[in-house]
PDB file of N, CA and C in Angstrom:
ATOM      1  N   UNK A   1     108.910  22.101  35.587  1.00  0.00           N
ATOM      2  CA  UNK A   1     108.147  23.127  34.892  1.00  0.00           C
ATOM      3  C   UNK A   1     107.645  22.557  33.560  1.00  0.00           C
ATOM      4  N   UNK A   2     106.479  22.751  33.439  1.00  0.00           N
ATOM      5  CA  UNK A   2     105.701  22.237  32.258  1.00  0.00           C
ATOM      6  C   UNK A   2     105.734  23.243  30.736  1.00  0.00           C
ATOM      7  N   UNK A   3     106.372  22.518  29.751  1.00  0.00           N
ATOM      8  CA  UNK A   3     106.615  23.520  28.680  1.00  0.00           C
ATOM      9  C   UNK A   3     105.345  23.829  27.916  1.00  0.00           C
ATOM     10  N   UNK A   4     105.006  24.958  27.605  1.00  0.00           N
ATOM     11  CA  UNK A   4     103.962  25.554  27.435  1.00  0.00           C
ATOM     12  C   UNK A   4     104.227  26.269  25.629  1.00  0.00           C
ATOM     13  N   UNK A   5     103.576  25.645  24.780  1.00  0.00           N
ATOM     14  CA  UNK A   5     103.670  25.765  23.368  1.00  0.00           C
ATOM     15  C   UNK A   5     103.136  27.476  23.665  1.00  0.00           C
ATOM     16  N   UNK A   6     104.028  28.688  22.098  1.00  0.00           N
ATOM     17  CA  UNK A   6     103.817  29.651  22.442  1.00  0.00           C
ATOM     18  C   UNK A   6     102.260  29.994  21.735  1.00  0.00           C
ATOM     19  N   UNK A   7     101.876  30.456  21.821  1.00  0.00           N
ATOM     20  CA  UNK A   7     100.560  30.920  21.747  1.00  0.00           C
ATOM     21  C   UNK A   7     100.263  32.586  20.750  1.00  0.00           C
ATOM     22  N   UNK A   8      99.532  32.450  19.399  1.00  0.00           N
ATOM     23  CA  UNK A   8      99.530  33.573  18.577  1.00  0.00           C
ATOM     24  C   UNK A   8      98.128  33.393  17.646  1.00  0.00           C
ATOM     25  N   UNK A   9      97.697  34.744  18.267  1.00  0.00           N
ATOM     26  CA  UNK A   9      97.210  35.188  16.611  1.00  0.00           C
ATOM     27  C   UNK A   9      97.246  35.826  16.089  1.00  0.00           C
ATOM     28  N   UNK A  10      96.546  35.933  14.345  1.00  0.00           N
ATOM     29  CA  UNK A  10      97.110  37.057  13.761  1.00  0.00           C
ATOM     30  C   UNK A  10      95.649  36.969  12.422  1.00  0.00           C
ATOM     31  N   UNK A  11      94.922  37.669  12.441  1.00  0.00           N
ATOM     32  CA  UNK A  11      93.399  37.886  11.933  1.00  0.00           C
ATOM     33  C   UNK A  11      93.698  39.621  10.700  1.00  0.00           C
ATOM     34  N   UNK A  12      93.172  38.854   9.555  1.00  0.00           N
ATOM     35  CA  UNK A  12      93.590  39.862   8.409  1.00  0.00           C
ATOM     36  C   UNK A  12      91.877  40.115   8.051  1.00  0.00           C
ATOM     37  N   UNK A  13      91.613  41.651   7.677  1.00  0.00           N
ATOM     38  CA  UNK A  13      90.005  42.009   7.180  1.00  0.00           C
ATOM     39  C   UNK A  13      88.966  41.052   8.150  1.00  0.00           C
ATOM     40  N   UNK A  14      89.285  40.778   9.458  1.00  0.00           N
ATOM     41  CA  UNK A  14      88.109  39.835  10.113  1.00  0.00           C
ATOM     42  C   UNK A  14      87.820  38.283   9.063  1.00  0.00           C
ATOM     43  N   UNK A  15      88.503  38.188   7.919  1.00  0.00           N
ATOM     44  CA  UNK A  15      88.446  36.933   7.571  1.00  0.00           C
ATOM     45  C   UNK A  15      89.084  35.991   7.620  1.00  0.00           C
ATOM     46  N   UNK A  16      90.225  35.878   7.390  1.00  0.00           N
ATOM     47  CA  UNK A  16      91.766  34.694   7.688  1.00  0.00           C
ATOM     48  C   UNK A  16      91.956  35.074   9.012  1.00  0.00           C
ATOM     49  N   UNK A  17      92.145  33.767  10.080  1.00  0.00           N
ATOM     50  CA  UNK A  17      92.303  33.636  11.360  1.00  0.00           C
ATOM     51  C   UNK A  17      93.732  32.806  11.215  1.00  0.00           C
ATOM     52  N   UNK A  18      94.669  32.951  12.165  1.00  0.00           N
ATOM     53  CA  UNK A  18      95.704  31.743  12.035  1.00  0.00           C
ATOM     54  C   UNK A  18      95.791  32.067  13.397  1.00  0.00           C
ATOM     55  N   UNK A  19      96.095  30.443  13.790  1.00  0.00           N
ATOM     56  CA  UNK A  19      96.426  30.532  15.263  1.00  0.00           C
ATOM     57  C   UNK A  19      97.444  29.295  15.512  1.00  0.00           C
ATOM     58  N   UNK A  20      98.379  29.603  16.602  1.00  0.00           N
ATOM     59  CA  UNK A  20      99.305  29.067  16.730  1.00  0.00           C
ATOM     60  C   UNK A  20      99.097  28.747  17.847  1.00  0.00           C
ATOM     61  N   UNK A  21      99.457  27.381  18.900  1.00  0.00           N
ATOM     62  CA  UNK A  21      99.654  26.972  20.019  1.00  0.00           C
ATOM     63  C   UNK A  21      98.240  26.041  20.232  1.00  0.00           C
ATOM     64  N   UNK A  22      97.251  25.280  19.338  1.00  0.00           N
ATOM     65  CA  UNK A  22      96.346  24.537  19.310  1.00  0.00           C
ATOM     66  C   UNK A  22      96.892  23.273  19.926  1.00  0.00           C
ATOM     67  N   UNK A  23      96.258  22.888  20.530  1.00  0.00           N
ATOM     68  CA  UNK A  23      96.103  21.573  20.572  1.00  0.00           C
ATOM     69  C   UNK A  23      95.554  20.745  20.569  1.00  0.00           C
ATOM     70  N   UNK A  24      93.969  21.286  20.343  1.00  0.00           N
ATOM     71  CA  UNK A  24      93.031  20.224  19.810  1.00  0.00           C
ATOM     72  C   UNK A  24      91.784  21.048  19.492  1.00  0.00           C
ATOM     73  N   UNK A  25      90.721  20.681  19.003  1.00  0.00           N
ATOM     74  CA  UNK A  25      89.814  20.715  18.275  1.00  0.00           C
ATOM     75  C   UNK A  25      88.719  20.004  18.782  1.00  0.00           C
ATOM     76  N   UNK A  26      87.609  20.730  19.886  1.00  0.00           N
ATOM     77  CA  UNK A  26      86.822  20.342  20.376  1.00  0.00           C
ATOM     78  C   UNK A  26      85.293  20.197  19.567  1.00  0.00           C
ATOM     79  N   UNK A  27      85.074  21.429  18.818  1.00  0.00           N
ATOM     80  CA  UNK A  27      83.917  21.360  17.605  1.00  0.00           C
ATOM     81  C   UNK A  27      83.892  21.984  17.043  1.00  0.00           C
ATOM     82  N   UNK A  28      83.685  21.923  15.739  1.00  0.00           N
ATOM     83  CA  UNK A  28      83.365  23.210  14.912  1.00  0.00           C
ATOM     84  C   UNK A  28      82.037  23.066  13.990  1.00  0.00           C
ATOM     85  N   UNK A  29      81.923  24.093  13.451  1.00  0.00           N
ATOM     86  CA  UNK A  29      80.417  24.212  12.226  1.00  0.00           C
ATOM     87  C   UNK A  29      80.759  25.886  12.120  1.00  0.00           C
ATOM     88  N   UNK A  30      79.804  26.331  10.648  1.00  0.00           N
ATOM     89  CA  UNK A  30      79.810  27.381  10.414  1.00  0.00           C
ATOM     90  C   UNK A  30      79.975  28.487  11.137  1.00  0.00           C
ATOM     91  N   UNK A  31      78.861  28.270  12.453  1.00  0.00           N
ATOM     92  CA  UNK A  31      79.469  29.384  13.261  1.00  0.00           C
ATOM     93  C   UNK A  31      79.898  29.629  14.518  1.00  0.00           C
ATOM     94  N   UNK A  32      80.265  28.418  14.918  1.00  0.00           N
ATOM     95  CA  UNK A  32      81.678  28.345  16.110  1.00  0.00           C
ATOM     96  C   UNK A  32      82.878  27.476  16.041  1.00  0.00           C
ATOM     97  N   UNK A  33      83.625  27.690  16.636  1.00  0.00           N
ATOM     98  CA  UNK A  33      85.079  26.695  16.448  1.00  0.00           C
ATOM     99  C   UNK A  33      85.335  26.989  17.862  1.00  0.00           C
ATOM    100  N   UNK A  34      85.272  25.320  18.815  1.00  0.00           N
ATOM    101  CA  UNK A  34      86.113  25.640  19.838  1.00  0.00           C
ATOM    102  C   UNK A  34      86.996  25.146  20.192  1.00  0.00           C
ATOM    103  N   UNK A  35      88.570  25.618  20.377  1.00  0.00           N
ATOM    104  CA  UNK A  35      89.402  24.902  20.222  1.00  0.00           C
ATOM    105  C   UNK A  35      90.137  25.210  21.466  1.00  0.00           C
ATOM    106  N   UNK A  36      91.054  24.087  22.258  1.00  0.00           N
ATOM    107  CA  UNK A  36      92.055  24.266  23.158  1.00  0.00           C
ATOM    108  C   UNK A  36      93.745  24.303  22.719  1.00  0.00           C
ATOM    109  N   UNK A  37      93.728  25.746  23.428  1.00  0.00           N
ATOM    110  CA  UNK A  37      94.970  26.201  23.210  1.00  0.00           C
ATOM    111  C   UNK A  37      96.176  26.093  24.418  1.00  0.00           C
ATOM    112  N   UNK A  38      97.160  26.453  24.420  1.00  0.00           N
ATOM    113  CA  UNK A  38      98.525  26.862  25.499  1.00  0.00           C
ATOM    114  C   UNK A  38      98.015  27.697  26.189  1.00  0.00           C
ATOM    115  N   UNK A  39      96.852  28.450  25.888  1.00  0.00           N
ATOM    116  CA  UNK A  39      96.526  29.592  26.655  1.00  0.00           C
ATOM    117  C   UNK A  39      94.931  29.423  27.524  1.00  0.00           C
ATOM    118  N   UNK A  40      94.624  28.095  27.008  1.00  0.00           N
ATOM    119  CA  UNK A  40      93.270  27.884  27.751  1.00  0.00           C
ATOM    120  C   UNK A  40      92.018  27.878  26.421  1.00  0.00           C
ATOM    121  N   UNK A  41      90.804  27.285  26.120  1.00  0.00           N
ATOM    122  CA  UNK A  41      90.112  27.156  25.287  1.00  0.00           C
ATOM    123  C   UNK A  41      89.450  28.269  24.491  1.00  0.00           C
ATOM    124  N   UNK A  42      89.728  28.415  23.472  1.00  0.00           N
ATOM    125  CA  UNK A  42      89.523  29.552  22.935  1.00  0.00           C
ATOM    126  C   UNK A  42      88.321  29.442  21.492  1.00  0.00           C
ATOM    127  N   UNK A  43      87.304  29.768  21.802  1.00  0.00           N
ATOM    128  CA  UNK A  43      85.974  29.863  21.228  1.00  0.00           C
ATOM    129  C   UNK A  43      85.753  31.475  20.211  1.00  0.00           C
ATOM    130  N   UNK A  44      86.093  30.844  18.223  1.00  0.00           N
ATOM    131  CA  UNK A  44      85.930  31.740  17.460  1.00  0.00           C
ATOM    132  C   UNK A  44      84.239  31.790  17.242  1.00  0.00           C
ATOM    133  N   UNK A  45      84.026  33.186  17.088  1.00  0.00           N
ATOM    134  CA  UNK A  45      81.976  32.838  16.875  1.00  0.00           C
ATOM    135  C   UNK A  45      81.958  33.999  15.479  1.00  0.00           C
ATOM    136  N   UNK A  46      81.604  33.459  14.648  1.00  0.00           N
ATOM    137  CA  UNK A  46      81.261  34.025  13.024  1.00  0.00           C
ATOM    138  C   UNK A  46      80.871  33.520  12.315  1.00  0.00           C
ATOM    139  N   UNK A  47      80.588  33.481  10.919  1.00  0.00           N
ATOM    140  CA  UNK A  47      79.466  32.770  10.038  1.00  0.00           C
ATOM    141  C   UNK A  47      80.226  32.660   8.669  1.00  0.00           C
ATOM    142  N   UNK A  48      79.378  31.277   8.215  1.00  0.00           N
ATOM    143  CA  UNK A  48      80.982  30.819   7.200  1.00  0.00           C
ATOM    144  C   UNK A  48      81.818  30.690   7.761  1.00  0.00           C
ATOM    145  N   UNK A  49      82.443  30.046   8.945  1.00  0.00           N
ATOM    146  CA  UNK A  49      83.581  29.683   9.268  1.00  0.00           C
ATOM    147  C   UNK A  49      83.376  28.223   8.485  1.00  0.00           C
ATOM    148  N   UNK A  50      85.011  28.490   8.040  1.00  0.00           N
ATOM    149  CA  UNK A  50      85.744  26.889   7.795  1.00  0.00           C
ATOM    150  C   UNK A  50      87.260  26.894   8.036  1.00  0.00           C
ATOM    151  N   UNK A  51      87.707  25.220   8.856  1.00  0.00           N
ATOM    152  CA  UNK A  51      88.891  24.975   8.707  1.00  0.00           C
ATOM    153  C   UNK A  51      89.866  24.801   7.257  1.00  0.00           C
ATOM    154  N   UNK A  52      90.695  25.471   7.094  1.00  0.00           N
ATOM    155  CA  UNK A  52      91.224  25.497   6.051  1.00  0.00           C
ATOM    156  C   UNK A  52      92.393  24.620   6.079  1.00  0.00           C
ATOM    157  N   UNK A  53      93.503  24.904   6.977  1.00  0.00           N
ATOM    158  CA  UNK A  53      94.382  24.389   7.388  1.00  0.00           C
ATOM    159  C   UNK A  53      94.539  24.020   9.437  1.00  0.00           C
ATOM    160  N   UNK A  54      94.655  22.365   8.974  1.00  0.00           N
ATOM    161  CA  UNK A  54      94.697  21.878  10.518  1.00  0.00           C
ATOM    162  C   UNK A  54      96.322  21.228  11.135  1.00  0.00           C
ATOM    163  N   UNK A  55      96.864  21.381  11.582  1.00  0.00           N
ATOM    164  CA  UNK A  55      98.066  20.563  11.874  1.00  0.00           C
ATOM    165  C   UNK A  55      98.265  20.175  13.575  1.00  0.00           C
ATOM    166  N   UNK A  56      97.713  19.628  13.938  1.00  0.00           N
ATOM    167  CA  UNK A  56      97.782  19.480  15.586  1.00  0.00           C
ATOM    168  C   UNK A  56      99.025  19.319  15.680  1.00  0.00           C
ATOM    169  N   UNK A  57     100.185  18.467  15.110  1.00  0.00           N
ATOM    170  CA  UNK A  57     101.017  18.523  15.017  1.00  0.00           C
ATOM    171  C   UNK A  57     102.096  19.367  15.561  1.00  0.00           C
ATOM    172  N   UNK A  58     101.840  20.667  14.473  1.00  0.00           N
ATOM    173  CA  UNK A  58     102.811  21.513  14.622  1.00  0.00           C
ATOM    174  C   UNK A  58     102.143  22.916  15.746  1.00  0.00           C
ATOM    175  N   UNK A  59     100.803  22.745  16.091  1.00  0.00           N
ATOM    176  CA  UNK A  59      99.761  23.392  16.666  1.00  0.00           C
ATOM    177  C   UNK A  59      99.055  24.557  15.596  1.00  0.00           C
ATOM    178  N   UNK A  60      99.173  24.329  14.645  1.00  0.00           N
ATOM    179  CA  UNK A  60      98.727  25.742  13.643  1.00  0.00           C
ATOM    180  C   UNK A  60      97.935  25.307  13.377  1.00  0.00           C
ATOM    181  N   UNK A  61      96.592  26.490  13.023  1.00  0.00           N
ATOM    182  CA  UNK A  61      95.245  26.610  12.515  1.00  0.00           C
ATOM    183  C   UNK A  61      94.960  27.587  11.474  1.00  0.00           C
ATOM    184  N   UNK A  62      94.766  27.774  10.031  1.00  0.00           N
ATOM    185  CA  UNK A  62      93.670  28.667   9.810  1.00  0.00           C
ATOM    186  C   UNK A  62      92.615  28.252   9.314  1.00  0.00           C
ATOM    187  N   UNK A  63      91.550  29.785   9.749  1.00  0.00           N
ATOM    188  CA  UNK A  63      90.009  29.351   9.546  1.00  0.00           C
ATOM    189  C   UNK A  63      90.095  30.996   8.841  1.00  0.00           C
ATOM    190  N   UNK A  64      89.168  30.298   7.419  1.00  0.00           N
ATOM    191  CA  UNK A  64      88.388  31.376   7.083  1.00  0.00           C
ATOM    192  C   UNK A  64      86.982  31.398   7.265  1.00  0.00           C
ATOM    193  N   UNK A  65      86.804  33.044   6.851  1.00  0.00           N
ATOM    194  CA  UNK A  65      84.688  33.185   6.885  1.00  0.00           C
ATOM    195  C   UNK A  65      85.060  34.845   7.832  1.00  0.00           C
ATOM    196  N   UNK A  66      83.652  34.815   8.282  1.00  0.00           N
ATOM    197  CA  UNK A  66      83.609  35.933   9.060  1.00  0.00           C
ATOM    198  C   UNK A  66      84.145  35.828  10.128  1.00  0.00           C
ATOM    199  N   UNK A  67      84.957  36.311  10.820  1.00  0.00           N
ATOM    200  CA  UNK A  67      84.960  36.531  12.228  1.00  0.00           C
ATOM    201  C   UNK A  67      84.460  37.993  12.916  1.00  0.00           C
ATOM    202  N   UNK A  68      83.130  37.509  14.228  1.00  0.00           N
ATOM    203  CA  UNK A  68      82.762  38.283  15.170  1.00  0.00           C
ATOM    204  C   UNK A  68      83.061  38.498  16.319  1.00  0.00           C
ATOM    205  N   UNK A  69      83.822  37.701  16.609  1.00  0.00           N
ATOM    206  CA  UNK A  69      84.605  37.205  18.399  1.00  0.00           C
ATOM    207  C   UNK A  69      85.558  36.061  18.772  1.00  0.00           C
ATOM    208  N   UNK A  70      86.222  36.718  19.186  1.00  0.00           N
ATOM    209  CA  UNK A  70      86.997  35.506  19.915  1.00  0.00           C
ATOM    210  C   UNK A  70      86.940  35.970  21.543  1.00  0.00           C
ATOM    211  N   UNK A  71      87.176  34.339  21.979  1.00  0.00           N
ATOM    212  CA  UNK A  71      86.111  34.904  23.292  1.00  0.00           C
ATOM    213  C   UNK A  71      87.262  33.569  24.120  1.00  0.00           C
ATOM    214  N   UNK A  72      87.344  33.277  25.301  1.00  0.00           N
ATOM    215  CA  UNK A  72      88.825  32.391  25.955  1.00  0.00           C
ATOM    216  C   UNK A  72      88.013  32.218  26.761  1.00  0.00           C
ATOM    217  N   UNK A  73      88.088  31.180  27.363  1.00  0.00           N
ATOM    218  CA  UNK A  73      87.084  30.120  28.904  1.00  0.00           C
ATOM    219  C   UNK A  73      88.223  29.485  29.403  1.00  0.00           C
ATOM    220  N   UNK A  74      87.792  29.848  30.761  1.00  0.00           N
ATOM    221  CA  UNK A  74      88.730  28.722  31.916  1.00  0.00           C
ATOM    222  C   UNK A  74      87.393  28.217  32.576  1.00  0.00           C
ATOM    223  N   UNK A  75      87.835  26.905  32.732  1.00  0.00           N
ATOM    224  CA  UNK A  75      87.063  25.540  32.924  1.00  0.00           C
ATOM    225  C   UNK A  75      87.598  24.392  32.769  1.00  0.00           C
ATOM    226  N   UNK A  76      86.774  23.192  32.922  1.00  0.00           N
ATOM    227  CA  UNK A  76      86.991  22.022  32.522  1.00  0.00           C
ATOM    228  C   UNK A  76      86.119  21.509  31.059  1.00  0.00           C
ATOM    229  N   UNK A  77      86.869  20.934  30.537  1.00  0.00           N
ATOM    230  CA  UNK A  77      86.668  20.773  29.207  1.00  0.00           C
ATOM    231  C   UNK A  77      86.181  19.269  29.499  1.00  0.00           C
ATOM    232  N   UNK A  78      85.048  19.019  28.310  1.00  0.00           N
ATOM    233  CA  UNK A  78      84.749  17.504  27.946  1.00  0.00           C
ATOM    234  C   UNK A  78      85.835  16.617  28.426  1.00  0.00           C
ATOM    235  N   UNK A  79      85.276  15.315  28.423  1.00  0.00           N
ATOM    236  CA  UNK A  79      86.044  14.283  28.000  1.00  0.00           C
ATOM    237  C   UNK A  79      86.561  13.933  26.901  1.00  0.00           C
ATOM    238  N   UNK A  80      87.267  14.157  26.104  1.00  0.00           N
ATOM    239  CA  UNK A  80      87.871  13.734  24.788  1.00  0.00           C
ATOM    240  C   UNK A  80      87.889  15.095  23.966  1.00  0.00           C
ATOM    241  N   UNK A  81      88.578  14.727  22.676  1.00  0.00           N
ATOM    242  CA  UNK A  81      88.349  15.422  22.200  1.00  0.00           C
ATOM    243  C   UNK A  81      87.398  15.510  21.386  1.00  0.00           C
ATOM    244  N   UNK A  82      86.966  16.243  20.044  1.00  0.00           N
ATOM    245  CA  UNK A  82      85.783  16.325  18.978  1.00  0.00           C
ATOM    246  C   UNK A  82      86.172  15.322  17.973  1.00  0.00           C
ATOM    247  N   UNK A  83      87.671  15.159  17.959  1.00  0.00           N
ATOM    248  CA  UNK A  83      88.009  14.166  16.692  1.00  0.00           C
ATOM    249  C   UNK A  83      88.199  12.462  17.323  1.00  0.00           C
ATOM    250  N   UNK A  84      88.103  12.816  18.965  1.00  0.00           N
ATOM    251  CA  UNK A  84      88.354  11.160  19.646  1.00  0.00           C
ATOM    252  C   UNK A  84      86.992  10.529  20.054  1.00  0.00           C
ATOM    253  N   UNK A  85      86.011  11.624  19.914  1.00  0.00           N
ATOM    254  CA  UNK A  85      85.013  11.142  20.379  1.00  0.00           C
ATOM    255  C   UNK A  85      84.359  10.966  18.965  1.00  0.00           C
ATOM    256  N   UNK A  86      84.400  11.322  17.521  1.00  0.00           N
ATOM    257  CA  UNK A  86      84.086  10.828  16.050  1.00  0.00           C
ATOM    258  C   UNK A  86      84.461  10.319  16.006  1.00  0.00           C
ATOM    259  N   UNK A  87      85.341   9.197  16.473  1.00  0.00           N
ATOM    260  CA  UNK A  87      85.884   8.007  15.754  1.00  0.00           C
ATOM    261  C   UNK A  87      85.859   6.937  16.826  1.00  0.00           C
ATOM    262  N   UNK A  88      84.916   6.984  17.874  1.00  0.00           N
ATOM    263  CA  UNK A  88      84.879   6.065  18.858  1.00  0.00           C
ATOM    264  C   UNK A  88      84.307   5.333  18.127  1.00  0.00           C
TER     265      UNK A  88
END
């Protein structure tokens, strides 16, 4: 059985996003962030978004700015990630 990091969020006034269970960081800009989670890829869409705090590490994220949606895709994802494919 494959251990599966737990998976959270928790969004204050639609501006501070924190999310728990990341594991990578496919792209971001002002107004999307798409990132893969424990729970499958999960795509924030708002304006003024920025990463504030990144830790792949420990899997935690926050992003401030607006948030309008969070929105989850099952699929196949790129090849690499956004930070493996910037530093090829």
């Amino acid at each position: 059985m494959e251990y599966e990091a737990p998976h959270r969020l928790s969004m204050e006034d639609r501006g501070q996003l924190k999310i728990s269970g990341v594991s990578d960081v496919d792209s971001f800009d002002e107004q999307t962030i798409v990132l893969q989670t424990s729970r499958g890829t999960l795509i924030v869409h708002g304006s003024q978004l920025h990463l504030q705090t990144l830790s792949l590490e420990s899997g935690q994220i926050e992003i401030d700015g607006i948030v309008d949606a969070l929105t989850y895709e099952d699929g196949h994802r790129e090849s690499g990630s956004f930070f493996a494919r910037l530093f090829r």
